[in-house]
Protein backbone atom coordinates (compact mmCIF):
# COMPACT_ATOMS: atom_id res chain seq x y z
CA UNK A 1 25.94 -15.01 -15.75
CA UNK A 2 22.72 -15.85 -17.72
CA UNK A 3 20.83 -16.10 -14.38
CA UNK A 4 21.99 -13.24 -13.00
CA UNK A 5 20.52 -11.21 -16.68
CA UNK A 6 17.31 -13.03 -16.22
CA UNK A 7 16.88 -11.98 -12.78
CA UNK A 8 17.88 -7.98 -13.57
CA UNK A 9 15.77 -8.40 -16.80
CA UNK A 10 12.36 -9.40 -14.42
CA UNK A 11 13.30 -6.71 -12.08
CA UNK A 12 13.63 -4.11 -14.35
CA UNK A 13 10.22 -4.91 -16.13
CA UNK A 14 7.99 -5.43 -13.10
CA UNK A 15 9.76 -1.65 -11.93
CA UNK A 16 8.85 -0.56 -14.95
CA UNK A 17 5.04 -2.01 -15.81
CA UNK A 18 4.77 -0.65 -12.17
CA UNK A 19 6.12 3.38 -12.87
CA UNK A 20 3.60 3.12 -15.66
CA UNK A 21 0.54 1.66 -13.72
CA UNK A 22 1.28 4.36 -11.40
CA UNK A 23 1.51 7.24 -14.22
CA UNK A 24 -1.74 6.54 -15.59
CA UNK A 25 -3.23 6.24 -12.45
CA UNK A 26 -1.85 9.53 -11.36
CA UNK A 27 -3.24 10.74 -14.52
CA UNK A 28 -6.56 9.42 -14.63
CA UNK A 29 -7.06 11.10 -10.70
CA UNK A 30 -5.39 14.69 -11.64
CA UNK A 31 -6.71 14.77 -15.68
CA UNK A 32 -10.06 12.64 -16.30
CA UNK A 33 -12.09 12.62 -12.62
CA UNK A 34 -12.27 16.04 -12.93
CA UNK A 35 -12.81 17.03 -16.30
CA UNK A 36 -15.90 14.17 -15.77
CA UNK A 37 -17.27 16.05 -12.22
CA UNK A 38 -16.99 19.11 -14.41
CA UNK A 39 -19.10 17.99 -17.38
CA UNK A 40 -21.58 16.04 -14.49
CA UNK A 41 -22.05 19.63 -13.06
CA UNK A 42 -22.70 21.28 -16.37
CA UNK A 43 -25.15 18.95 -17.22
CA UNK A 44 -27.02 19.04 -13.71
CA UNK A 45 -27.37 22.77 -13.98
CA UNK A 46 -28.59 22.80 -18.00
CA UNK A 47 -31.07 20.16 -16.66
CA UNK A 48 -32.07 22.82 -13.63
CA UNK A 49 -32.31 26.04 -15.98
CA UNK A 50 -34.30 23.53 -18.38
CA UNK A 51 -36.75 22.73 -16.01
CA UNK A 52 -36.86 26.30 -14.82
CA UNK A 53 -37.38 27.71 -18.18
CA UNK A 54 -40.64 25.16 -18.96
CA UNK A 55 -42.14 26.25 -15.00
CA UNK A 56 -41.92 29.96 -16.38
CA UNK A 57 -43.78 29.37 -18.93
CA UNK A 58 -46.79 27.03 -17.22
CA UNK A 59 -48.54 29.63 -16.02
């Protein structure tokens, strides 16, 4: 009897440490790449338009 709760209580925690490994990674792919290519972008193009502002005014 004791094995056999031993055995279910193993199971049951590697299924569940692996549902959550699998949630954050899920979450980290659909939530945090993103937002981090987004902010990558924005800071690409205020680098551009800085660089563009300081050739206008060269001349």
């Amino acid at each position: 009897m004791a094995k056999h709760f031993v055995k279910g209580l193993l199971i049951g925690s590697l299924t569940t440490l692996g549902a959550v490994a699998g949630s954050l990674y899920a979450f980290k792919k659909a939530v945090i790449e993103p937002q981090e290519e987004f902010d990558s972008k924005v800071e690409d193009n205020r680098r551009r338009a800085n660089r563009k502002s300081h050739a206008a005014h060269q001349g």
